[in-house]
N, C-alpha and C. Protein backbone atom coordinates (compact mmCIF):
# COMPACT_ATOMS: atom_id res chain seq x y z
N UNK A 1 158.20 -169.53 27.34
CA UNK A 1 159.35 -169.00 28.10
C UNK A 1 159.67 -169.97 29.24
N UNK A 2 160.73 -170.51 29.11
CA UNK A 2 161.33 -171.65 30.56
C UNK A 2 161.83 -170.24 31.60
N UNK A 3 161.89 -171.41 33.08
CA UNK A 3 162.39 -170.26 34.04
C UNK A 3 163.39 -170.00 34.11
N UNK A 4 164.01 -170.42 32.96
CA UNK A 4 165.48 -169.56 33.23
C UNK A 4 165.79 -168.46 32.41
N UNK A 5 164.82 -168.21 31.45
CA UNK A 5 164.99 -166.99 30.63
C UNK A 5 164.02 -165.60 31.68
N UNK A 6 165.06 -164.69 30.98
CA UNK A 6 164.69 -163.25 32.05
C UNK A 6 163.04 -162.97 31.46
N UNK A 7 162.59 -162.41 32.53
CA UNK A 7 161.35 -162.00 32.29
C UNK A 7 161.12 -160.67 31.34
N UNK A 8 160.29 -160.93 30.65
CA UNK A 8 160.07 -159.93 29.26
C UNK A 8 159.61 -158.52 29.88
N UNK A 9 159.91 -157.51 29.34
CA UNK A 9 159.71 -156.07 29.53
C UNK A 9 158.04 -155.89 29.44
N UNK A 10 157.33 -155.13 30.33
CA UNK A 10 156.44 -154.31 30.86
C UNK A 10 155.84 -153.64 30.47
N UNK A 11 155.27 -153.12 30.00
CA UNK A 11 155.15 -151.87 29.45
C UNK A 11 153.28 -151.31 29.90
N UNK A 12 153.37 -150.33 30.34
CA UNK A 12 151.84 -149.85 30.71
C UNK A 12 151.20 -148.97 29.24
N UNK A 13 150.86 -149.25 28.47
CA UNK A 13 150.37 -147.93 27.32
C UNK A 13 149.74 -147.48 27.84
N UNK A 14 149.87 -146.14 28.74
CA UNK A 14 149.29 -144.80 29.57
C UNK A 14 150.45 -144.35 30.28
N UNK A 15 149.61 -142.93 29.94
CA UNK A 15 150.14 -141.98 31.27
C UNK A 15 149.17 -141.72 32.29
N UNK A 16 148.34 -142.63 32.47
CA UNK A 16 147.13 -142.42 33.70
C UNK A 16 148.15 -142.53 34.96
N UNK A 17 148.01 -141.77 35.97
CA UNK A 17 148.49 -141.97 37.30
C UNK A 17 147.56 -142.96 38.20
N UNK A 18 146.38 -142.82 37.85
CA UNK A 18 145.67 -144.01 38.31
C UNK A 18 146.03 -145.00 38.07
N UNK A 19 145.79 -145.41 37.00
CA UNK A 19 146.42 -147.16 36.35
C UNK A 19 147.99 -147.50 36.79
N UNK A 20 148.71 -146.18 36.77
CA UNK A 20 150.13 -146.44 37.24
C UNK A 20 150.26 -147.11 38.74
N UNK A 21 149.84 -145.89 39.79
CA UNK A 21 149.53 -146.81 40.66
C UNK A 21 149.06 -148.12 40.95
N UNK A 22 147.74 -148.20 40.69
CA UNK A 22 147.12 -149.30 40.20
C UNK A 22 148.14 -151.05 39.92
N UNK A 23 149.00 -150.55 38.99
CA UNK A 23 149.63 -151.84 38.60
C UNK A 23 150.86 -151.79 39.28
N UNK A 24 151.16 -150.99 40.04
CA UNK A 24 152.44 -150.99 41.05
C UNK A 24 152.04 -152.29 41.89
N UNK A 25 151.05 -152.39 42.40
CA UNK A 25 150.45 -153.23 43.04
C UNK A 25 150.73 -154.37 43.01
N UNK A 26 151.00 -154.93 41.66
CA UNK A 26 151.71 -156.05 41.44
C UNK A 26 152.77 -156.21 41.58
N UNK A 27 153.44 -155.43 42.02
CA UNK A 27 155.14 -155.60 42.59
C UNK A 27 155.87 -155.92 41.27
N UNK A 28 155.49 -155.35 40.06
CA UNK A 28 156.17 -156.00 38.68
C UNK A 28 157.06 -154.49 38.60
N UNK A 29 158.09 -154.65 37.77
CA UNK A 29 158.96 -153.56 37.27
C UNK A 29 158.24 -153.17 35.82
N UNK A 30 157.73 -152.12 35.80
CA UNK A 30 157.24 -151.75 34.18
C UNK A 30 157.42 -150.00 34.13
N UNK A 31 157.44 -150.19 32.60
CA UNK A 31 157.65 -148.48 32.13
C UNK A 31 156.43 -148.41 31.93
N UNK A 32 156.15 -147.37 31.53
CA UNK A 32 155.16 -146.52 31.21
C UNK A 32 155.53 -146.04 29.74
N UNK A 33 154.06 -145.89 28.59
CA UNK A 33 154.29 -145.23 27.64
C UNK A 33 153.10 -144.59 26.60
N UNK A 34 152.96 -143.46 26.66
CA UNK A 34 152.01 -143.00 25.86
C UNK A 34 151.37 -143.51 24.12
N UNK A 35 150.23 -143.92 24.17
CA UNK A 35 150.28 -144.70 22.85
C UNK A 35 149.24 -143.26 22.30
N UNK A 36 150.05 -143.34 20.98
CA UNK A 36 149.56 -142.08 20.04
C UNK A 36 147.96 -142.77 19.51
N UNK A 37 147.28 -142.48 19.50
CA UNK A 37 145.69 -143.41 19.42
C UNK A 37 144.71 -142.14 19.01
N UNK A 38 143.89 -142.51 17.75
CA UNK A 38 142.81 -141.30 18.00
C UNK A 38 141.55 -142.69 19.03
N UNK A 39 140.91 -141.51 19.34
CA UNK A 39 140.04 -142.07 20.38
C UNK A 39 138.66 -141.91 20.15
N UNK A 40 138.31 -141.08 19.00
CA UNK A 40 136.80 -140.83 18.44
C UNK A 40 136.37 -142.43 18.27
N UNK A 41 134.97 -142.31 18.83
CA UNK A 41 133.96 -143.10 19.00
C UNK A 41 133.47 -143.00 16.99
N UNK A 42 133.32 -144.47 16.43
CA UNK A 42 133.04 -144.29 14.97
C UNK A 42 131.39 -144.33 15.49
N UNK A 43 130.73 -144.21 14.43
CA UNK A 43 129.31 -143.84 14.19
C UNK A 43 128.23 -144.48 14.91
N UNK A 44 127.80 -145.11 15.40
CA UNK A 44 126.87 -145.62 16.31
C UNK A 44 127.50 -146.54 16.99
N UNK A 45 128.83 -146.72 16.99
CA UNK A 45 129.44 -147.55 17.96
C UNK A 45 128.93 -147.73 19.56
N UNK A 46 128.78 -148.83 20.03
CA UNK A 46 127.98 -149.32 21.24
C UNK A 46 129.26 -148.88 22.11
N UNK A 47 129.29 -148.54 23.45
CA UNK A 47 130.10 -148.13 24.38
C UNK A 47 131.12 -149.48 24.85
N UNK A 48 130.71 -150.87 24.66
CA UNK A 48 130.81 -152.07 24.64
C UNK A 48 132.17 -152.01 24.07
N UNK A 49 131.47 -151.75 22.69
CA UNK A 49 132.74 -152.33 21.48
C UNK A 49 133.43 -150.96 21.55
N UNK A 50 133.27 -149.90 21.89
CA UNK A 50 134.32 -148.69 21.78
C UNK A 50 135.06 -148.84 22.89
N UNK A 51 135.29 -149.30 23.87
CA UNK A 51 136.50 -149.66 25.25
C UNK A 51 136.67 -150.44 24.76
N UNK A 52 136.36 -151.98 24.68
CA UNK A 52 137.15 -152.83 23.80
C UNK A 52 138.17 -152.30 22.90
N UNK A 53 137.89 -151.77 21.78
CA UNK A 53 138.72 -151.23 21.12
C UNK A 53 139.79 -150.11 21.08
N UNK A 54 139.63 -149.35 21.82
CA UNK A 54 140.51 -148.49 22.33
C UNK A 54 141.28 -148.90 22.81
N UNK A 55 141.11 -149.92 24.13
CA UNK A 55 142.17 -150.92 24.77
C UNK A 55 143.18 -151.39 24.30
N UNK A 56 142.47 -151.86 23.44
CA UNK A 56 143.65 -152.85 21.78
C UNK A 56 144.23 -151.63 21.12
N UNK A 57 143.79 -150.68 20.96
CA UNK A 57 144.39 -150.04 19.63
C UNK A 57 145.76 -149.32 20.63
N UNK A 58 145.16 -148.86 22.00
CA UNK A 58 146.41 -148.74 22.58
C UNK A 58 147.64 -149.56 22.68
N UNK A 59 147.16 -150.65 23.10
CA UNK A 59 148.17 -152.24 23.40
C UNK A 59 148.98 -151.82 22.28
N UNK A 60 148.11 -152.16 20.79
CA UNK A 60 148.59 -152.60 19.13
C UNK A 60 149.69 -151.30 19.33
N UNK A 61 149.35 -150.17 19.63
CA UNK A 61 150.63 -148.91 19.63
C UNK A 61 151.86 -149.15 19.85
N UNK A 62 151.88 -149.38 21.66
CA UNK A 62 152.73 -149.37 22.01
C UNK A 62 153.85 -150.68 21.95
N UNK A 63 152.92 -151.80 21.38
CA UNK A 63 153.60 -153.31 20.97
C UNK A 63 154.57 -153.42 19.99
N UNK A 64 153.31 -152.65 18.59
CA UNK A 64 154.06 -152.37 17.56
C UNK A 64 155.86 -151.84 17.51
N UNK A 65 155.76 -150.96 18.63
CA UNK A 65 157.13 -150.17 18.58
C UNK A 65 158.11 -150.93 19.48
N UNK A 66 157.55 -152.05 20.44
CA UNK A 66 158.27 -152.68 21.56
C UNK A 66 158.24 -154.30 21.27
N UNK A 67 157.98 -154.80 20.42
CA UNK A 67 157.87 -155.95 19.70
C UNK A 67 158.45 -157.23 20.84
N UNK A 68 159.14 -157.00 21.58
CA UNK A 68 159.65 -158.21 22.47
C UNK A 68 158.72 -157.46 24.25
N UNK A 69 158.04 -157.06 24.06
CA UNK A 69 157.51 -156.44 25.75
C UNK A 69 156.52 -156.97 25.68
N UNK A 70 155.87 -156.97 26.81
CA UNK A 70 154.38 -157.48 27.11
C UNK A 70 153.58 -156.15 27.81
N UNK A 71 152.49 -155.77 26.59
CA UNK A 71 151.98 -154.87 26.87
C UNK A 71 150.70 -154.43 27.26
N UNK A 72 150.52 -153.71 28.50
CA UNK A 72 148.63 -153.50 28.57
C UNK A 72 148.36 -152.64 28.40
N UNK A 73 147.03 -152.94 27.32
CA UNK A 73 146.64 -151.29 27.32
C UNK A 73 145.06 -151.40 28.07
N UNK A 74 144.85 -150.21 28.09
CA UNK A 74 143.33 -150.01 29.12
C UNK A 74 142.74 -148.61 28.58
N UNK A 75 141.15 -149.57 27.96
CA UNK A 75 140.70 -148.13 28.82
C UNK A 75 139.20 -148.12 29.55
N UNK A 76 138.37 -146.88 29.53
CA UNK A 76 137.24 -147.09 30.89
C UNK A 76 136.38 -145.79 29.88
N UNK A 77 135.11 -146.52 30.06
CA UNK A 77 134.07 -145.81 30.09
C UNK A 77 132.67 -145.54 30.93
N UNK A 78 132.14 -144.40 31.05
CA UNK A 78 131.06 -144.67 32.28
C UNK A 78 129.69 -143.99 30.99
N UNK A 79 128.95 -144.68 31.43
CA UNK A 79 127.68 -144.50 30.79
C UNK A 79 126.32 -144.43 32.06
N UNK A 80 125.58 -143.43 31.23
CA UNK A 80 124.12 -143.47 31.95
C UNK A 80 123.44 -143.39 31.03
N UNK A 81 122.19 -143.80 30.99
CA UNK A 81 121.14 -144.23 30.32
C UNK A 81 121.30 -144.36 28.66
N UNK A 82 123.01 -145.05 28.65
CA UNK A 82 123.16 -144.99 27.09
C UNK A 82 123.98 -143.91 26.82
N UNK A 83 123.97 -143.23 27.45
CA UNK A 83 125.11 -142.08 27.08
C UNK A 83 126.36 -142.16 27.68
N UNK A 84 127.41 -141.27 26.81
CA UNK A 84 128.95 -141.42 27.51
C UNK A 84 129.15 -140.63 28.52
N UNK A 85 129.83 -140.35 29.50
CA UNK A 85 129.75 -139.50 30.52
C UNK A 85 131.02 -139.07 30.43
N UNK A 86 131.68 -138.29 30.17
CA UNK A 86 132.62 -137.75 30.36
C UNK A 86 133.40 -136.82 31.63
N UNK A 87 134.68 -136.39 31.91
CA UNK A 87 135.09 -135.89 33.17
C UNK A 87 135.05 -134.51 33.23
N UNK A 88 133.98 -133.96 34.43
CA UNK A 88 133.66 -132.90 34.35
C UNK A 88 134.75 -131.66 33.94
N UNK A 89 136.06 -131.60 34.60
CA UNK A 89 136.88 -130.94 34.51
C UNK A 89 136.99 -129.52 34.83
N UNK A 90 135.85 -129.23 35.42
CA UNK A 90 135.31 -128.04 36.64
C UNK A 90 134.66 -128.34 37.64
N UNK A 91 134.17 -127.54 39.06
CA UNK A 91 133.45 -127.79 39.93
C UNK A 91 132.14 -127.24 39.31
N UNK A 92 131.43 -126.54 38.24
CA UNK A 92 130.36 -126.43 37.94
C UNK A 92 129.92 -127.43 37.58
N UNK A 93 131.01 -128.32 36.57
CA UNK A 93 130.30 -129.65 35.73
C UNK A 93 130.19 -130.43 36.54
N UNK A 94 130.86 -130.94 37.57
CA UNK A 94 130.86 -131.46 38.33
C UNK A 94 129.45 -131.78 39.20
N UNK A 95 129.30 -130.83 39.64
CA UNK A 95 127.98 -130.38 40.21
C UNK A 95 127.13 -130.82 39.38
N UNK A 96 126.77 -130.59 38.09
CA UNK A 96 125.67 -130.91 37.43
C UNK A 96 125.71 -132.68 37.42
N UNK A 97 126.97 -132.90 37.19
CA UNK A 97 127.12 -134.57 37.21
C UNK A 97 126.28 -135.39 38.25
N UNK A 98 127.03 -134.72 39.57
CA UNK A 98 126.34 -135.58 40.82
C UNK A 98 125.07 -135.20 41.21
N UNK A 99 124.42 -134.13 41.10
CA UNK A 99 123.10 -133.56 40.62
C UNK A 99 122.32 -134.54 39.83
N UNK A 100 122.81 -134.98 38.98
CA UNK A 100 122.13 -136.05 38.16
C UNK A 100 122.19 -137.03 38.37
N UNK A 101 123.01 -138.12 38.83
CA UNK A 101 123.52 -139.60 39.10
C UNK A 101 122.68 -139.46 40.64
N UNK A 102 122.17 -138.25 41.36
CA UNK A 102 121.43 -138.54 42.51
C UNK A 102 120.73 -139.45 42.68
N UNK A 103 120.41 -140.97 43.38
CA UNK A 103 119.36 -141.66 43.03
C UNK A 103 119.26 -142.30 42.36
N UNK A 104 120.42 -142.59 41.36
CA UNK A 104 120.66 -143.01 40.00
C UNK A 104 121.76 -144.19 40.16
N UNK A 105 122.04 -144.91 38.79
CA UNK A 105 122.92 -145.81 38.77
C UNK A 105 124.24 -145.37 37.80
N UNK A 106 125.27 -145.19 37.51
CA UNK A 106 125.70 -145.22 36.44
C UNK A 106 126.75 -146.49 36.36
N UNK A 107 127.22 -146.61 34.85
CA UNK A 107 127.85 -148.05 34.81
C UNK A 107 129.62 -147.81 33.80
N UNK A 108 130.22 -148.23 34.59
CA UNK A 108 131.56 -148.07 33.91
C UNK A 108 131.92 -149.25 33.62
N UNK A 109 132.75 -149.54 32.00
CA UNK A 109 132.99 -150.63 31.23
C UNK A 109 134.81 -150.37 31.00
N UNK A 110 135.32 -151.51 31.60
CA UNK A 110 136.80 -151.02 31.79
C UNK A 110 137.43 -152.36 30.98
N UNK A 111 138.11 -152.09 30.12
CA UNK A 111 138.63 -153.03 29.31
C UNK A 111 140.34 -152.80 29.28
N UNK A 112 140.63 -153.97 29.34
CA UNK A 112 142.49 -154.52 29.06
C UNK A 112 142.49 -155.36 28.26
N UNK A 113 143.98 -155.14 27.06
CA UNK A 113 144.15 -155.49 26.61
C UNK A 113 145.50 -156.03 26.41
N UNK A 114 146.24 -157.55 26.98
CA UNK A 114 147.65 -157.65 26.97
C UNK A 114 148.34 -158.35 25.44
N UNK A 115 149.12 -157.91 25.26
CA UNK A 115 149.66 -157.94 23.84
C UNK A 115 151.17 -158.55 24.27
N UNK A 116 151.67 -159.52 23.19
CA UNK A 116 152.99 -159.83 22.88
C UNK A 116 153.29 -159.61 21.82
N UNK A 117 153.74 -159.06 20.64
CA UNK A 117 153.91 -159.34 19.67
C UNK A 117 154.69 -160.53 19.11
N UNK A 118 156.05 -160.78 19.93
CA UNK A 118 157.31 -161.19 19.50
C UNK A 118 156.32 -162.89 19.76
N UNK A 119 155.82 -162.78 20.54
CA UNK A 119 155.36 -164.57 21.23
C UNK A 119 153.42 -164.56 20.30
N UNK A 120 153.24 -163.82 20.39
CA UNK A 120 152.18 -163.68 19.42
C UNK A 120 150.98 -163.80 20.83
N UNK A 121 151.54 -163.90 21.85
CA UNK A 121 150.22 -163.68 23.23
C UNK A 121 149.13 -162.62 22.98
N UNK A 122 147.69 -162.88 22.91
CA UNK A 122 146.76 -161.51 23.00
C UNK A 122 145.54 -162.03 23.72
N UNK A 123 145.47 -161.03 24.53
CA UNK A 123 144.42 -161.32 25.58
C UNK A 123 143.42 -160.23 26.00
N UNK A 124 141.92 -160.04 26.14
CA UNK A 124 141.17 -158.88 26.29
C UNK A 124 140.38 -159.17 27.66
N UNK A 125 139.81 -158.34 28.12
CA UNK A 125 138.81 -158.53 29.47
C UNK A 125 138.14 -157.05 29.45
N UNK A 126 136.83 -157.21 29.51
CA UNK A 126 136.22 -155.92 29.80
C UNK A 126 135.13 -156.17 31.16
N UNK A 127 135.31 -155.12 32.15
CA UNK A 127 134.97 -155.53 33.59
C UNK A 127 133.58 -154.56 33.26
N UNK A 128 132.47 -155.12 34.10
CA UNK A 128 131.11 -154.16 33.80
C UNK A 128 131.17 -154.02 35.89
N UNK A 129 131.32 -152.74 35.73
CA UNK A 129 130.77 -152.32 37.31
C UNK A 129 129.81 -151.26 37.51
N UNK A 130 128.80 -151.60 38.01
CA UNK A 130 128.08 -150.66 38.63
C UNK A 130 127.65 -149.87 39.70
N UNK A 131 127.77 -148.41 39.87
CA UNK A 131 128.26 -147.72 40.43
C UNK A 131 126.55 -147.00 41.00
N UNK A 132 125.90 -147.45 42.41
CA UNK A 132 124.74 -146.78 42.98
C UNK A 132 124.55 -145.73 44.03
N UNK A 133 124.35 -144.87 43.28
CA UNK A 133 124.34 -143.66 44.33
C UNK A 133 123.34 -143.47 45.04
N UNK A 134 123.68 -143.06 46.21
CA UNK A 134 122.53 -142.28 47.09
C UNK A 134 121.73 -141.33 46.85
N UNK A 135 121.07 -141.06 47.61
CA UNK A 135 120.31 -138.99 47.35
C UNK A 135 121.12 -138.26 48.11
N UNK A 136 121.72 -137.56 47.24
CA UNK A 136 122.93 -136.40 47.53
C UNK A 136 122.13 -135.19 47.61
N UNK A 137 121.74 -134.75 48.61
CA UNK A 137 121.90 -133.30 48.69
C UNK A 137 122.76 -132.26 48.37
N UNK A 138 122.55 -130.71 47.65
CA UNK A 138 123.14 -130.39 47.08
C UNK A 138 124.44 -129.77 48.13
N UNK A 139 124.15 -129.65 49.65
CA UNK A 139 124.92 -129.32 50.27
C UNK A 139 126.04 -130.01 50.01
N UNK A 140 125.64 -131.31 50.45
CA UNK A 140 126.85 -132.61 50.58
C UNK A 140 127.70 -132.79 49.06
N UNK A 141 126.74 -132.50 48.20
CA UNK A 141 127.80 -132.51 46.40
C UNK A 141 128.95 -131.46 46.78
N UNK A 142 128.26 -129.94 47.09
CA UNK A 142 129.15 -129.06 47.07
C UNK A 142 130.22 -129.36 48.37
N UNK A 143 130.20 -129.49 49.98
CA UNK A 143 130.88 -130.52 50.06
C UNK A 143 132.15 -131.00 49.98
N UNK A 144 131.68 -132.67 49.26
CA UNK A 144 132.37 -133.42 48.20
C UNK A 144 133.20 -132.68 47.38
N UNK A 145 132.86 -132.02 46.76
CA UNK A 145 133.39 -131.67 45.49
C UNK A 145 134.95 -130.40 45.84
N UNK A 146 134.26 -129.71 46.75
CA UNK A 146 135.59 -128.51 47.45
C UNK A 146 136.58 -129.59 48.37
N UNK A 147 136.18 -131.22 49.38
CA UNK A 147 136.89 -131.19 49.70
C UNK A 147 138.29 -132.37 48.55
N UNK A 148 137.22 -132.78 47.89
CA UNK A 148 138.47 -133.84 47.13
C UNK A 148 138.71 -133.33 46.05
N UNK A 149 138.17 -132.57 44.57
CA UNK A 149 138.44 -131.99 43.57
C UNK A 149 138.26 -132.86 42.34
N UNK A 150 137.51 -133.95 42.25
CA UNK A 150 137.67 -135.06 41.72
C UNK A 150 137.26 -134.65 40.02
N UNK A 151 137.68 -133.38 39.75
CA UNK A 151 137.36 -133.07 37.90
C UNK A 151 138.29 -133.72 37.39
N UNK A 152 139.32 -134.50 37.15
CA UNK A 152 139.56 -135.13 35.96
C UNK A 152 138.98 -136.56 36.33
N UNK A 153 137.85 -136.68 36.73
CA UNK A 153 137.25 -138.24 37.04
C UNK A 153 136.20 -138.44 36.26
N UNK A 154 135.86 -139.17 35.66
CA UNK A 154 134.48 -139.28 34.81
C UNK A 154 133.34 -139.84 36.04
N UNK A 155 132.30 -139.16 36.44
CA UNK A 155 131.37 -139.38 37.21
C UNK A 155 131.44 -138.63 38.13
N UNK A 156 132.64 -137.38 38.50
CA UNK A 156 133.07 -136.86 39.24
C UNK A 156 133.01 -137.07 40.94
N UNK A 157 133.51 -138.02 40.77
CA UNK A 157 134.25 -138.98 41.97
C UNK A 157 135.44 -139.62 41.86
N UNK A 158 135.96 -139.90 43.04
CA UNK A 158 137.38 -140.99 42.79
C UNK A 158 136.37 -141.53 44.16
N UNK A 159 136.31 -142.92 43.92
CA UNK A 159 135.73 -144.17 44.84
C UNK A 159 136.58 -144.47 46.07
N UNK A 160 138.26 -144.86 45.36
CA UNK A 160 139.11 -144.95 46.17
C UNK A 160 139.88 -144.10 47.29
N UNK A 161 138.83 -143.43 47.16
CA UNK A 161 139.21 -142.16 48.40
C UNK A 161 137.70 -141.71 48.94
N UNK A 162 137.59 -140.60 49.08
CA UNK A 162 136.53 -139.99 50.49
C UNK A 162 135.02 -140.35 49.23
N UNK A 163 135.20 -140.48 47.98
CA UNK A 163 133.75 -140.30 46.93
C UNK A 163 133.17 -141.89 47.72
N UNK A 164 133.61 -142.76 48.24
CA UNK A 164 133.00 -143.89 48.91
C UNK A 164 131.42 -143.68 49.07
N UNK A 165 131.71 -142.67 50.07
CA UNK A 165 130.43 -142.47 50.68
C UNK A 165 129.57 -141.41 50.26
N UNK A 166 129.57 -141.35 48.66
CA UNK A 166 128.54 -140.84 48.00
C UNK A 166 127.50 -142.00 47.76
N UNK A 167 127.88 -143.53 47.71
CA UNK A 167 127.02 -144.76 47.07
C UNK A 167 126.32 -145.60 48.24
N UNK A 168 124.89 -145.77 47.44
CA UNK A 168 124.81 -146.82 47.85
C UNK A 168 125.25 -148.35 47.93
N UNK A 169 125.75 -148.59 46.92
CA UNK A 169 126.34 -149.99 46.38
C UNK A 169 127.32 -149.79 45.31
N UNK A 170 128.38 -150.59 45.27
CA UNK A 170 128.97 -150.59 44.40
C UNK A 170 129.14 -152.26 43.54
N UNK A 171 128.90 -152.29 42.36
CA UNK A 171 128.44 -154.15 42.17
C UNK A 171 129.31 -153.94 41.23
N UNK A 172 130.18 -155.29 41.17
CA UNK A 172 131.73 -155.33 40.35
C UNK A 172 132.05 -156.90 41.15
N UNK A 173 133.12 -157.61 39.87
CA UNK A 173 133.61 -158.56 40.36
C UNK A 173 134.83 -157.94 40.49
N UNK A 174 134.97 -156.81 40.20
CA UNK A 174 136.97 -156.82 41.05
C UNK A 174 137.08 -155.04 41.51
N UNK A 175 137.39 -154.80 43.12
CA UNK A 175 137.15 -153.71 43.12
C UNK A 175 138.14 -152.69 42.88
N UNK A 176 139.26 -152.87 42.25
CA UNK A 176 140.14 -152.14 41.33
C UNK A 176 139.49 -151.66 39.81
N UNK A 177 138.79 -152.13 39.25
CA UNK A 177 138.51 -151.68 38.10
C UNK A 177 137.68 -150.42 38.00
N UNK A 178 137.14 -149.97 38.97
CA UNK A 178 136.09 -148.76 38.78
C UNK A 178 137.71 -147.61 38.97
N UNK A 179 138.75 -147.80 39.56
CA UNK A 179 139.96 -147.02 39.28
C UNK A 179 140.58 -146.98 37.98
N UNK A 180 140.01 -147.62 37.14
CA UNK A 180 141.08 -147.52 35.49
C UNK A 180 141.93 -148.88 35.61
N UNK A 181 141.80 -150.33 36.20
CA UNK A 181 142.61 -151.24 36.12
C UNK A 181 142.12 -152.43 36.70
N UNK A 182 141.53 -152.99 35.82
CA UNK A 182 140.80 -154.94 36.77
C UNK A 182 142.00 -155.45 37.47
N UNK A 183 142.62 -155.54 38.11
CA UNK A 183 144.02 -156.09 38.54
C UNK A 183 143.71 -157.27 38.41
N UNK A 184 142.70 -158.12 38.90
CA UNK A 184 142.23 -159.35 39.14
C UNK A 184 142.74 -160.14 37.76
N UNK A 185 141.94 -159.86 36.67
CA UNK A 185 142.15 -160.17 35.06
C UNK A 185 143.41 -159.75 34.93
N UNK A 186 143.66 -158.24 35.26
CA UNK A 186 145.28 -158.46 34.51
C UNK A 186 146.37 -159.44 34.76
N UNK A 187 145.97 -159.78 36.13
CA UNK A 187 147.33 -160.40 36.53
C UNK A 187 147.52 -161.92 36.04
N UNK A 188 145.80 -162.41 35.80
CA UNK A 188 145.82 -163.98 34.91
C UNK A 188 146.39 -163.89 33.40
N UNK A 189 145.98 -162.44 33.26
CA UNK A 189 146.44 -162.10 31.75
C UNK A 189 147.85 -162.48 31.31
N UNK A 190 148.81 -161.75 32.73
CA UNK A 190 150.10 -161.22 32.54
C UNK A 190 150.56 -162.72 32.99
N UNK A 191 150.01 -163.37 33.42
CA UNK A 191 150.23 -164.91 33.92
C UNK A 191 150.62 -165.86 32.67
N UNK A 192 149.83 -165.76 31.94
CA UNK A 192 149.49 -166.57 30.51
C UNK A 192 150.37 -165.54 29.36
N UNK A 193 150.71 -164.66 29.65
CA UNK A 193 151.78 -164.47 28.97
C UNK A 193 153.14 -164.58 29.32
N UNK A 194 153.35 -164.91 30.25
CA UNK A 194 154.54 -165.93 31.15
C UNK A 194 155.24 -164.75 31.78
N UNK A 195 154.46 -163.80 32.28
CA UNK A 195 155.15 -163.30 33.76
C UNK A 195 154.95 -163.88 35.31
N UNK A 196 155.65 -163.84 36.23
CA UNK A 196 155.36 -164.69 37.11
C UNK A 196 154.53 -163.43 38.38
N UNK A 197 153.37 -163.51 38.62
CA UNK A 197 152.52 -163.13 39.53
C UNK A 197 151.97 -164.32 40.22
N UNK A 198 152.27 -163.20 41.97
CA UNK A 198 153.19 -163.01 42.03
C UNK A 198 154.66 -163.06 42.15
C-alpha cells in the first residue's frame, strides 16, 4: 500500500468491551464485529495451542466476510496448575476463585491474530503473563468482590481497576494484555500490515 492510497478498514472480531476499549487506544477508526466461532477446546488440546487458535479462527471469520479489511481477532485464557479457569459469573464463584489463587500464581495466555485477506497479510502473537497474588483474607475477597463485581472476569478480577491490589506481582512484557489486548504486538502487527501507528 503507497501513502496515497486510503487506509484499509478495521475491523475488531469481538464484542468484548474490554478489547474495544483497549484498541481505542490507538486512535485508529475500527468497527467492531462478532465472529460466529465454536470455541470448544478439541481433545487434549494444550491451552497454548487452543488461544492460538481461537484467535485465528476468529480473525479467519470475520476476514472471510470482509475480504479487503484488516482484521484482529483475540482471544485469552487463564490457567492454574494446568487447568482452564473460567469467569466466575457470581459472587459465590467468585469467592471460591480468589479463595484459591490465595498465595498462588495463575497465568493468562492472550493471543492476536491480524488477518488481510485481499493482501494475503497474517500475523499471530500470544503474550504469556503472570498474574501473583497475595494472601487474601477472606474479609478482603468479600470486600473486593461487593465493591467492583468483577464476575464476567476470568480470575475474578479486573487488574485495570481497584483488583491491582489483590497481587503481589504482575510479570508480562506488555501491561495491556492481562485486559484481553497486547497493544504493544498489535500495533507492530497492524504496522506490517500497512496501517500507520501512530
Amino acid at each position: 500500500m503507497n501513502s496515497e492510497s486510503p487506509p484499509r478498514r478495521l475491523i475488531l472480531a469481538s464484542t468484548s468491551k474490554y478489547r474495544k476499549m483497549l484498541l481505542h487506544r490507538l486512535a485508529l477508526p475500527f468497527a467492531c464485529q462478532a465472529p460466529q466461532t465454536d470455541e470448544s477446546a478439541y481433545a487434549d488440546e494444550a491451552p497454548a495451542d487452543l488461544v492460538s487458535r481461537l484467535a485465528r479462527q476468529k480473525a479467519t471469520a470475520v476476514a472471510t466476510e470482509n475480504p479487503a479489511a484488516i482484521v484482529i481477532g483475540s482471544d485469552q485464557l487463564a490457567v492454574f496448575n494446568g487447568q482452564l479457569i473460567g469467569k466466575p459469573g457470581n459472587h459465590q464463584a467468585a469467592v471460591k476463585q480468589l479463595a484459591t489463587f490465595s498465595g498462588q500464581s495463575i497465568d493468562f495466555l492472550t493471543a492476536v491474530t491480524v488477518l488481510c485477506q485481499e493482501t494475503g497479510f497474517s500475523g499471530q502473537f500470544t503474550d504469556h503473563t503472570r498474574v501473583c497474588f497475595r494472601n487474601l483474607p477472606q474479609e478482603e475477597i468479600e470486600r473486593y468482590l461487593r465493591r467492583e463485581k468483577p464476575y464476567d472476569c476470568a480470575g475474578a478480577f479486573k487488574a485495570e481497576s481497584l483488583g491491582i491490589v489483590l497481587f503481589d506481582a504482575i510479570v508480562s512484557e506488555d501491561p495491556t494484555a492481562l485486559t484481553g489486548l497486547p497493544l504493544i504486538q498489535t500495533a507492530a502487527m497492524l504496522r506490517k500490515a500497512g496501517l500507520v501507528v501512530p
